[in-house]
Protein backbone atom coordinates (compact mmCIF):
# COMPACT_ATOMS: atom_id res chain seq x y z
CA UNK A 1 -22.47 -29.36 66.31
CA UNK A 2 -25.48 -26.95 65.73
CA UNK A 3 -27.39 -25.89 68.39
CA UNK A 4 -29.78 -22.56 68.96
CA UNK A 5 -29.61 -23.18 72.27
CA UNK A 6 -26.76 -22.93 75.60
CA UNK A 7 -28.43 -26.34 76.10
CA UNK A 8 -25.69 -29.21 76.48
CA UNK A 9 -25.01 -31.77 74.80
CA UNK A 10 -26.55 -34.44 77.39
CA UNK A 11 -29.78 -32.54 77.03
CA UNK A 12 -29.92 -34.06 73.50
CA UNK A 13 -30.17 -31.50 70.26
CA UNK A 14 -32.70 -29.36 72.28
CA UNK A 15 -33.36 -26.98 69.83
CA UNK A 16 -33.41 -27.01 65.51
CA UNK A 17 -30.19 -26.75 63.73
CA UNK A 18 -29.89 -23.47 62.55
CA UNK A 19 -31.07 -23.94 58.98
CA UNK A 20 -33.66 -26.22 59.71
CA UNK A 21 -35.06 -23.21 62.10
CA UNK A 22 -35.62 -20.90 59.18
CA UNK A 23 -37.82 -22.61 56.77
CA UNK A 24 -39.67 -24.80 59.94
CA UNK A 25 -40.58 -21.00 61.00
CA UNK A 26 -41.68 -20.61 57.30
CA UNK A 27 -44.14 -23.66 58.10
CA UNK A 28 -45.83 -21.27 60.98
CA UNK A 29 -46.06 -18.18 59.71
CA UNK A 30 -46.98 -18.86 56.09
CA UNK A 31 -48.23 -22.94 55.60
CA UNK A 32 -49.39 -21.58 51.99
CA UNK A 33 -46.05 -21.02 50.90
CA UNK A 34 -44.07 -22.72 48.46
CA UNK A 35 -42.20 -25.06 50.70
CA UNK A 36 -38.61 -27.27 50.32
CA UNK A 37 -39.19 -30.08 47.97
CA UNK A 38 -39.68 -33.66 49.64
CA UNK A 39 -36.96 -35.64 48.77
CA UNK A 40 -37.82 -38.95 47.67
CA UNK A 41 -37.08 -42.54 48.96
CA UNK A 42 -36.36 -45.11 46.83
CA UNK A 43 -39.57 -46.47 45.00
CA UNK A 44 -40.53 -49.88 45.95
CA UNK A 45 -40.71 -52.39 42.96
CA UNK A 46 -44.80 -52.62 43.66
CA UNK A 47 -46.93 -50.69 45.53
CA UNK A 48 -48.80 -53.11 48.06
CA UNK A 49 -52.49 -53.42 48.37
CA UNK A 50 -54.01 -51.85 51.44
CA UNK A 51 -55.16 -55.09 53.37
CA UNK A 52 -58.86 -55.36 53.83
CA UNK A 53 -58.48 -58.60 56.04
CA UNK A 54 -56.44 -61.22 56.61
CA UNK A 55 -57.37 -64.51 58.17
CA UNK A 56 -58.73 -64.99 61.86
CA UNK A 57 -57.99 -66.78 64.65
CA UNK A 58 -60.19 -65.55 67.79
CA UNK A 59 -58.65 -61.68 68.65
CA UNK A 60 -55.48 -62.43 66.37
CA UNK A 61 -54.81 -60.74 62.82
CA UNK A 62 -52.85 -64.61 61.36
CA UNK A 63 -49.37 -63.67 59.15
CA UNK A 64 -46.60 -66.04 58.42
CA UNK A 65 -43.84 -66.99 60.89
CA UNK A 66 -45.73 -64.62 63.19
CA UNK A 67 -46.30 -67.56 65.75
CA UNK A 68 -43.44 -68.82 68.48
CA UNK A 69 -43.64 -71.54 71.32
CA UNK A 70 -40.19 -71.24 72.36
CA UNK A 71 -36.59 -69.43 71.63
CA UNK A 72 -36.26 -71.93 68.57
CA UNK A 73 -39.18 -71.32 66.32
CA UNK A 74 -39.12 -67.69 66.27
CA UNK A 75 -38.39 -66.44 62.84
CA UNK A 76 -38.37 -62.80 61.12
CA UNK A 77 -41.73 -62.05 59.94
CA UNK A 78 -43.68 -59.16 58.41
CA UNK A 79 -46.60 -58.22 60.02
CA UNK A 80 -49.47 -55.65 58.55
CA UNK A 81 -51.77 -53.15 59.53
CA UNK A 82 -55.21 -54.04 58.47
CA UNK A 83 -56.90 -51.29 55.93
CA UNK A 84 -53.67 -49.76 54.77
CA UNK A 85 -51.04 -50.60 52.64
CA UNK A 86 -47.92 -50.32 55.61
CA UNK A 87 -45.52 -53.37 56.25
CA UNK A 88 -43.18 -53.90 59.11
CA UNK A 89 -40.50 -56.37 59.53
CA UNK A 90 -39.63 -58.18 62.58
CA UNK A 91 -36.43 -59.65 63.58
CA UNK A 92 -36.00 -62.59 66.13
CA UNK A 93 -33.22 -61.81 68.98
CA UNK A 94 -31.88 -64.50 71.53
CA UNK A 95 -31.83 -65.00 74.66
CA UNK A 96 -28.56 -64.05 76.56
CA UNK A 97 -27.09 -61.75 79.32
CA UNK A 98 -26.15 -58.39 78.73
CA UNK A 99 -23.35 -56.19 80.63
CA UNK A 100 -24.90 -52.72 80.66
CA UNK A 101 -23.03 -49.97 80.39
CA UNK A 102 -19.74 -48.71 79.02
CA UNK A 103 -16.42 -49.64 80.10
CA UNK A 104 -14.53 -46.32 82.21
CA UNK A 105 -11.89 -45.82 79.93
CA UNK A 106 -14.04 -46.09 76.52
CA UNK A 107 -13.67 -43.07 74.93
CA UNK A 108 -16.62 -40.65 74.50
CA UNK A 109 -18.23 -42.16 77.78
CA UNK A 110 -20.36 -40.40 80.50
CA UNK A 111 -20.78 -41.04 83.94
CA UNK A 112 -24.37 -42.16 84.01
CA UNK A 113 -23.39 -44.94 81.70
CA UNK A 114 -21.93 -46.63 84.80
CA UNK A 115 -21.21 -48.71 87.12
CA UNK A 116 -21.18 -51.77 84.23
CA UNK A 117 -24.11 -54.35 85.62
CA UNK A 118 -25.76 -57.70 84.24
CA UNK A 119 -29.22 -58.02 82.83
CA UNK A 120 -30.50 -61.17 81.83
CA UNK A 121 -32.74 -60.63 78.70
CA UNK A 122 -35.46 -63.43 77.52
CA UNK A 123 -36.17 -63.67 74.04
CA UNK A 124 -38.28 -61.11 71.70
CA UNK A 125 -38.50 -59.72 68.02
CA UNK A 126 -37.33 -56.16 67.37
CA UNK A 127 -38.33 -54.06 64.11
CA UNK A 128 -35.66 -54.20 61.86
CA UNK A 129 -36.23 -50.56 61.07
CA UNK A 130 -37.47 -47.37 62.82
CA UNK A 131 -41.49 -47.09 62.73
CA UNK A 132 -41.80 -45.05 59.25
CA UNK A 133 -44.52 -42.74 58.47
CA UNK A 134 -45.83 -44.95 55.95
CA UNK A 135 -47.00 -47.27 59.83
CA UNK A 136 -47.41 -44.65 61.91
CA UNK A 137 -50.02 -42.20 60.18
CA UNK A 138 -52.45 -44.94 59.56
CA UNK A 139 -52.37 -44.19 63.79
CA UNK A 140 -51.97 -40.76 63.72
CA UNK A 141 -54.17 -39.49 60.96
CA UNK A 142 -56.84 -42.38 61.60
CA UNK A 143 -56.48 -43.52 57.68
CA UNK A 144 -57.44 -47.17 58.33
CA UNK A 145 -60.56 -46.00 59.26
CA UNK A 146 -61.59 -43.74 57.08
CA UNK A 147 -60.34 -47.00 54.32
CA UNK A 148 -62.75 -49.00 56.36
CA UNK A 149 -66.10 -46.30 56.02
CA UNK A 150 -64.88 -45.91 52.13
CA UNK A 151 -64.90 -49.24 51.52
CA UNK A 152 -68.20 -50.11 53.76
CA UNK A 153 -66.32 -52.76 55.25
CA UNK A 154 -67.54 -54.57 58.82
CA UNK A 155 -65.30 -53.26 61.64
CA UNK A 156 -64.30 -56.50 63.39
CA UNK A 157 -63.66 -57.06 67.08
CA UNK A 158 -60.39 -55.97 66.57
CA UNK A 159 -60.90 -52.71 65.07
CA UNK A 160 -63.25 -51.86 67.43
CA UNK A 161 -60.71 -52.48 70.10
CA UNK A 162 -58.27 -50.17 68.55
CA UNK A 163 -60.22 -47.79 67.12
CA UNK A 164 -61.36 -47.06 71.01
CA UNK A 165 -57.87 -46.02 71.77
CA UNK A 166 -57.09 -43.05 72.29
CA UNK A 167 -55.42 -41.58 68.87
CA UNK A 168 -53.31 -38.09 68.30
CA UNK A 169 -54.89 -34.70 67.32
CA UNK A 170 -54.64 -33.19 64.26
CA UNK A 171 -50.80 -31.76 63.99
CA UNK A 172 -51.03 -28.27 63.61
CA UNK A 173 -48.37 -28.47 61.09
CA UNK A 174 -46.55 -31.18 58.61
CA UNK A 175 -44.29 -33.09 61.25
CA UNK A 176 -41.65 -34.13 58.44
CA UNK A 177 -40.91 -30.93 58.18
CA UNK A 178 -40.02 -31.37 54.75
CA UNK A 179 -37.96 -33.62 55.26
CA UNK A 180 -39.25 -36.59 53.71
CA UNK A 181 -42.42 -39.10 54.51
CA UNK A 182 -42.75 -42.20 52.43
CA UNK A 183 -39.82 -45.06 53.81
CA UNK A 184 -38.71 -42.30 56.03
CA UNK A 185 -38.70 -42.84 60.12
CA UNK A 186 -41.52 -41.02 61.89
CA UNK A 187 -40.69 -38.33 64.05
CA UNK A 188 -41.74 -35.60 66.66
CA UNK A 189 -43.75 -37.85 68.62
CA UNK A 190 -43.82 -37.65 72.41
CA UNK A 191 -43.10 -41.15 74.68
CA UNK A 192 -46.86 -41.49 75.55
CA UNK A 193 -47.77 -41.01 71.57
CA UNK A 194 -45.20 -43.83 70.64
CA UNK A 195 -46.49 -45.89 73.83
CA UNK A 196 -50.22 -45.70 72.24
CA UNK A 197 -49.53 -46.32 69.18
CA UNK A 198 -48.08 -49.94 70.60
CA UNK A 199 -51.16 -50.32 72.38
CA UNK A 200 -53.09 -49.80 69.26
CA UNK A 201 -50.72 -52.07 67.44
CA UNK A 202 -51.48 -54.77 69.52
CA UNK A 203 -54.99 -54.40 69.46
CA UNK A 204 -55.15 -54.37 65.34
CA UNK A 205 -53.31 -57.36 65.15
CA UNK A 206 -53.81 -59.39 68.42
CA UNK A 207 -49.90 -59.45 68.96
CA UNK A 208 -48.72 -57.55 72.08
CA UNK A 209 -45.97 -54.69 70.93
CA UNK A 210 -44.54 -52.22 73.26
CA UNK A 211 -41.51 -50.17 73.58
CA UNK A 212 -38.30 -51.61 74.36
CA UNK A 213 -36.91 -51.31 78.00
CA UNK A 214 -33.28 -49.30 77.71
CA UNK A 215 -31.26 -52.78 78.70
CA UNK A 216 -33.65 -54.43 76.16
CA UNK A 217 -32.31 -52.17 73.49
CA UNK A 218 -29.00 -52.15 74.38
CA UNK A 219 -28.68 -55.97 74.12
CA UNK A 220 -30.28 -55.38 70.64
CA UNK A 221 -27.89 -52.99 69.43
CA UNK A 222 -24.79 -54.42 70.44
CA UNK A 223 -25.72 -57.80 69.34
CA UNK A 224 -23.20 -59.82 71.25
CA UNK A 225 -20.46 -57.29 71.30
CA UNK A 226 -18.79 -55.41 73.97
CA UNK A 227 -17.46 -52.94 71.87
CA UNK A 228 -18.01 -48.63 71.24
CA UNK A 229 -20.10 -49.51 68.41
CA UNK A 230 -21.91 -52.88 67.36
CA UNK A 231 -19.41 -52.77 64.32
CA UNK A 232 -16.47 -52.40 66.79
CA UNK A 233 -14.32 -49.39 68.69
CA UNK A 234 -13.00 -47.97 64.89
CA UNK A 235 -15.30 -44.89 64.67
CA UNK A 236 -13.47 -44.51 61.36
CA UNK A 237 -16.28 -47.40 60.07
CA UNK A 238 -19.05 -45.05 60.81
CA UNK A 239 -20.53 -43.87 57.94
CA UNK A 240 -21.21 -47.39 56.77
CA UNK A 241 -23.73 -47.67 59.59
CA UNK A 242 -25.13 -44.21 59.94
CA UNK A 243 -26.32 -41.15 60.01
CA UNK A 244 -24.88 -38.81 61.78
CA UNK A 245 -23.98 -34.46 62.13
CA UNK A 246 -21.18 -34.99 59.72
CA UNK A 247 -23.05 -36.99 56.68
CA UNK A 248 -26.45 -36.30 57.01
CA UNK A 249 -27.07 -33.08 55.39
CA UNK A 250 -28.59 -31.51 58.24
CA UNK A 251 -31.87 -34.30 57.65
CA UNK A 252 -32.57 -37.32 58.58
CA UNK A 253 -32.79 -40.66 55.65
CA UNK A 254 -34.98 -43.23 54.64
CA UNK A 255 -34.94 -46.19 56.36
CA UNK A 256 -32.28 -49.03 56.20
CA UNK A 257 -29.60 -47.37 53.61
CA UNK A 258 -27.19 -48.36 55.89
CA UNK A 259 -25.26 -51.39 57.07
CA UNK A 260 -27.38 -53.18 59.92
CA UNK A 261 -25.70 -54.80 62.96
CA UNK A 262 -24.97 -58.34 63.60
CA UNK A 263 -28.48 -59.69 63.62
CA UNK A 264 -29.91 -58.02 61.26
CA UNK A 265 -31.08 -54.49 62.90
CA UNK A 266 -31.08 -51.35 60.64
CA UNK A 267 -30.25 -47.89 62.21
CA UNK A 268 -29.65 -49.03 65.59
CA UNK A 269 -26.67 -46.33 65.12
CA UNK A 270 -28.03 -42.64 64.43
CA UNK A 271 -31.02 -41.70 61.59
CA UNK A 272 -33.09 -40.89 64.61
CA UNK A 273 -32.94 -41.58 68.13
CA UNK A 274 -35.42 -44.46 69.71
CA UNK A 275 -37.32 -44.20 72.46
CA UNK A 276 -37.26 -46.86 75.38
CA UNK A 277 -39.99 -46.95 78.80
CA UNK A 278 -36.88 -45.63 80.74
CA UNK A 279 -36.94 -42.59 82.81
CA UNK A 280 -33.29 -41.11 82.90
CA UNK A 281 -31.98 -41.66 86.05
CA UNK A 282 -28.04 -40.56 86.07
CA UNK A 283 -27.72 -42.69 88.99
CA UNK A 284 -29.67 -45.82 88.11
CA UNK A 285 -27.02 -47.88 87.49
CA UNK A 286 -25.24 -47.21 90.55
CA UNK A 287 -28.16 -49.53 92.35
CA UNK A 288 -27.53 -52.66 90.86
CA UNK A 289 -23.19 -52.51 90.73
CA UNK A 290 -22.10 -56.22 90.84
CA UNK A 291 -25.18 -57.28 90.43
CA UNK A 292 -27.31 -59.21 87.78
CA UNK A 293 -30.82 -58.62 87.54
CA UNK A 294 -33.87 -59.35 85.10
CA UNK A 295 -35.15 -56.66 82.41
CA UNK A 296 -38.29 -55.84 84.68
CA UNK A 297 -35.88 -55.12 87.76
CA UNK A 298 -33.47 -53.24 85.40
CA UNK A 299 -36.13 -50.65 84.05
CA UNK A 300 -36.74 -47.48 85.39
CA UNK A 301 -40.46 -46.93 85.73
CA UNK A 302 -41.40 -43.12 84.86
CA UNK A 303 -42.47 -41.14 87.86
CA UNK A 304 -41.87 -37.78 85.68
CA UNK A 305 -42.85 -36.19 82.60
CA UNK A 306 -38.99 -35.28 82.03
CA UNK A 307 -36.66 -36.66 81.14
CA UNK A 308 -37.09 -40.14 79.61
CA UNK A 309 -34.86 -42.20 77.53
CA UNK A 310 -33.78 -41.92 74.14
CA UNK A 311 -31.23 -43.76 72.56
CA UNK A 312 -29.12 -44.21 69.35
CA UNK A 313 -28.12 -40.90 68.38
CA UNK A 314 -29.30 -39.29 65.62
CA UNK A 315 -28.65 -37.29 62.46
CA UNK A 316 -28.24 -34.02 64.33
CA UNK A 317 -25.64 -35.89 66.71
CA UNK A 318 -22.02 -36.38 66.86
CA UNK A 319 -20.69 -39.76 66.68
CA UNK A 320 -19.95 -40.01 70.79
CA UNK A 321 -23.82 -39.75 70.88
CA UNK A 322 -24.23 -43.21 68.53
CA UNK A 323 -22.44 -45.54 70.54
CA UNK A 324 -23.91 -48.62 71.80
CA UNK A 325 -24.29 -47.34 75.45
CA UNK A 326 -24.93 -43.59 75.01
CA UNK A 327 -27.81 -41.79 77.09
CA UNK A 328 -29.96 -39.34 76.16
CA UNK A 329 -32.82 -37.73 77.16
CA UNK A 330 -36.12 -35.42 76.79
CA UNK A 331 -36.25 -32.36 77.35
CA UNK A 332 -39.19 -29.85 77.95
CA UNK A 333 -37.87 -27.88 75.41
CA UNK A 334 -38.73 -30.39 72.68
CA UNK A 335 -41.85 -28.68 73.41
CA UNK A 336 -40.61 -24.78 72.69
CA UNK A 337 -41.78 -23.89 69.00
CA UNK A 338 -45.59 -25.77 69.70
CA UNK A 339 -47.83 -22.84 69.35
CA UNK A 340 -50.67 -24.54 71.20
CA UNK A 341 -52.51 -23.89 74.47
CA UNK A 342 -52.10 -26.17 76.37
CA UNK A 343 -49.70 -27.66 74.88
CA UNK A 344 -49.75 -31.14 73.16
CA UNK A 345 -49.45 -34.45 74.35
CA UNK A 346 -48.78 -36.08 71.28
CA UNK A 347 -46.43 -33.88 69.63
CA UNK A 348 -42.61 -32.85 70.43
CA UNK A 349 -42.37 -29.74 67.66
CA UNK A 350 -38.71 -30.05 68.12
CA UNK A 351 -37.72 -33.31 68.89
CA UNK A 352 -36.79 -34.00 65.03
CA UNK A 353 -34.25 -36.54 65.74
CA UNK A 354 -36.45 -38.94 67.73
CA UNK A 355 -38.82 -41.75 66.62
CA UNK A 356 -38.92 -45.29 68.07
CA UNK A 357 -38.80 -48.90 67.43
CA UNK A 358 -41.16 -51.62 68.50
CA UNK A 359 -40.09 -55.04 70.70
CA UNK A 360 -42.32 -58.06 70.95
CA UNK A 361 -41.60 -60.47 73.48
CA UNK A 362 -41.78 -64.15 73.24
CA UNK A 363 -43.17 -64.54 76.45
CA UNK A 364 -46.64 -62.17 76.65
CA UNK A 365 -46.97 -60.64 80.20
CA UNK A 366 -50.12 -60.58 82.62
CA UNK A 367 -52.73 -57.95 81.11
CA UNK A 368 -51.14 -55.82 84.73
CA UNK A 369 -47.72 -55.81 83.30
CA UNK A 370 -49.45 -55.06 79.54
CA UNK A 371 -50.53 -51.87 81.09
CA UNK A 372 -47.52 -50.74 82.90
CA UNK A 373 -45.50 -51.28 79.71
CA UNK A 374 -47.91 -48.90 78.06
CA UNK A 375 -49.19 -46.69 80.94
CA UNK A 376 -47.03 -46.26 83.91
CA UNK A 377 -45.69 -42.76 85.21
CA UNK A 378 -47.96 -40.34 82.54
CA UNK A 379 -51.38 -38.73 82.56
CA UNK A 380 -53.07 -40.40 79.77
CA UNK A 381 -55.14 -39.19 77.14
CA UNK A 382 -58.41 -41.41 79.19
CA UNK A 383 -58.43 -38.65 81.12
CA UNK A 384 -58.55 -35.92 78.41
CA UNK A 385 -62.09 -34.69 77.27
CA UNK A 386 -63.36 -36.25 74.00
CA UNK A 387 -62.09 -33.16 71.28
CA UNK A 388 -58.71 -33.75 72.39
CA UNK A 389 -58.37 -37.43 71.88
CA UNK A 390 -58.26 -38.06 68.40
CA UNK A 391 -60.17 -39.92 65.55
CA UNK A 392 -64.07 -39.53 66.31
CA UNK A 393 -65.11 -43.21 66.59
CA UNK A 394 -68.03 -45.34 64.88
């Protein structure tokens, strides 16, 4: 595995491979040179028309299939982000208990991926991909808006409500890296970035999206198996699910190339790793041994900056790191090549295996719980002075 760093392995891919490190220094010292060609994804058959508006009802943005009672008429849907051209698909999972954990004898295992417990999990949708950069910049670079003042259109209720969230600075540099942007995963982002941008999500479209808990995406990936991987224990299998150190050419990929899991979940195994609301806690588990608990009693709330959860594995990782109940966590040298003072919030300048992936439950919690989903255990950017909060609002 490459590594710049005597950082272990459990500390997560710390630092840039070493090749990556060269020309990301290029990107520093000399942003007017010629830089590595982005490779491209795959075009789409049309381009789609950024959405001006879709139809209304009260504080909610209306879509197809969008709309759930109970467990049995949820259905995938895609949802949009209002003055942009981005799509995101949704995938229904079921109810059901999961046992968290690995077993002791599965191979590649750690010890904070025990004791094995019970968490009972209610029903939500999960993106069927990792949030791309075609979703995420409308956030970060504030493009809806500036699609709203270009096209003199009204800013509705909801847009007011999201553009008053609090929205990334300027990067200081091109956060792909070069790697690729258009049907590629967004990367670099910190916890509290990928935590607003939810918040924001839910207020452009009236439909409440957070981060998944760790248990909740656990149960996701493994998809009713007990298994390494969701595709079983033969590691030999892979490379028909993902990206990993040995097939990745040092980079990460666009979006859903690979096999998904059993119900229907792209990635879930390497590309980038996800983050979840967890704090990493090597001894969490050890609290609830024999026991079965709910999601909210299963999560560890953040009480630290570092570390918190991320999990998957990526394209810098070896295959150990994919499995279904691997650990890994931040680091504050994710933070180690960001030239600012102080330094950002929003941004992880080496963190370029980890993105995220957005939940929706079925069930929408009190506005209280809302807020600890998407606020608990980090100074937000409220409390930042206006220049370092983002977009300029209307």
């Amino acid at each position: 595995m490459s590594s710049l760093t005597n950082v272990s392995d459990r500390a997560y891919r710390t630092a840039l491979p070493a090749k990556l490190c060269a020309w990301c220094l290029l990107f520093l010292l000399a942003p007017l040179c010629v830089r590595a060609a982005e490779p491209a994804a795959e075009p789409a058959a049309t381009e789609p028309a950024a959405a001006e508006g879709g139809p209304q009802e009260g504080d909610l943005l209306v879509v197809p299939d969008a709309t759930a009672r109970s467990a049995a008429e949820m259905k995938p849907y895609t949802d949009i982000i209002e003055n942009s051209t981005a799509r995101f698909e949704m995938v229904p999972i079921p109810a059901g208990t999961l046992r968290m954990g690995s077993p002791e004898k599965e191979e590649g295992r750690e010890e904070d991926e025990g004791p094995q417990f019970d968490v009972t999990i209610e029903p939500f949708w999960m993106g069927q991909h990792e949030v791309t950069w075609d979703a995420y910049e409308v956030f970060m670079l504030c493009t809806d808006i500036d699609f709203r003042r270009h096209k003199e259109l009204t800013q509705t209720e909801r847009a007011k409500k999201a553009d008053a969230i609090s929205h990334p600075t300027k990067p200081y540099t091109d956060m792909t890296f070069g790697m690729g942007k258009k049907g590629y995963p967004a990367i670099c982002m910190t916890q509290l970035a990928a935590r607003m941008y939810c918040k924001w999500l839910s207020a452009k479209t009236g439909r409440y999206y957070r981060l998944p808990t760790e248990a909740e995406w656990e149960y996701a990936c493994r998809a009713g198996t007990t298994s390494a991987y969701s595709f079983g224990d033969d590691a030999e299998k892979i490379d028909d699910y993902a990206w990993h150190i040995d097939n990745s050419d040092e980079a990460y990929h666009p979006v859903g190339q690979k096999k998904p899991n059993p119900w229907g979940l792209y990635d879930m195994h390497g590309n980038v790793a996800e983050w979840v609301l967890d704090q990493h806690d090597p001894q969490h588990y050890a609290g609830f041994a024999g026991k079965t608990v709910t999601v909210t009693a299963a999560l560890a709330v953040p009480t630290t900056l570092y570390p918190r959860v991320v999990r998957g594995g990526s394209w810098d990782d070896d295959i150990e790191l994919l499995r279904s109940a691997a650990r890994a966590y931040s680091s504050e040298e994710w933070k180690e090549q960001d030239p600012q003072f102080p330094q950002s919030i929003w941004y992880h300048t080496d963190a370029l295996h980890v993105g995220f992936r957005l939940v929706r439950p079925l069930r929408r919690p009190s506005p209280a719980d809302e807020q600890q989903y998407w606020d608990a255990g980090t100074l937000m950017p409220e409390e930042q002075s206006d220049d370092k909060r983002g977009c300029s609002y209307e």
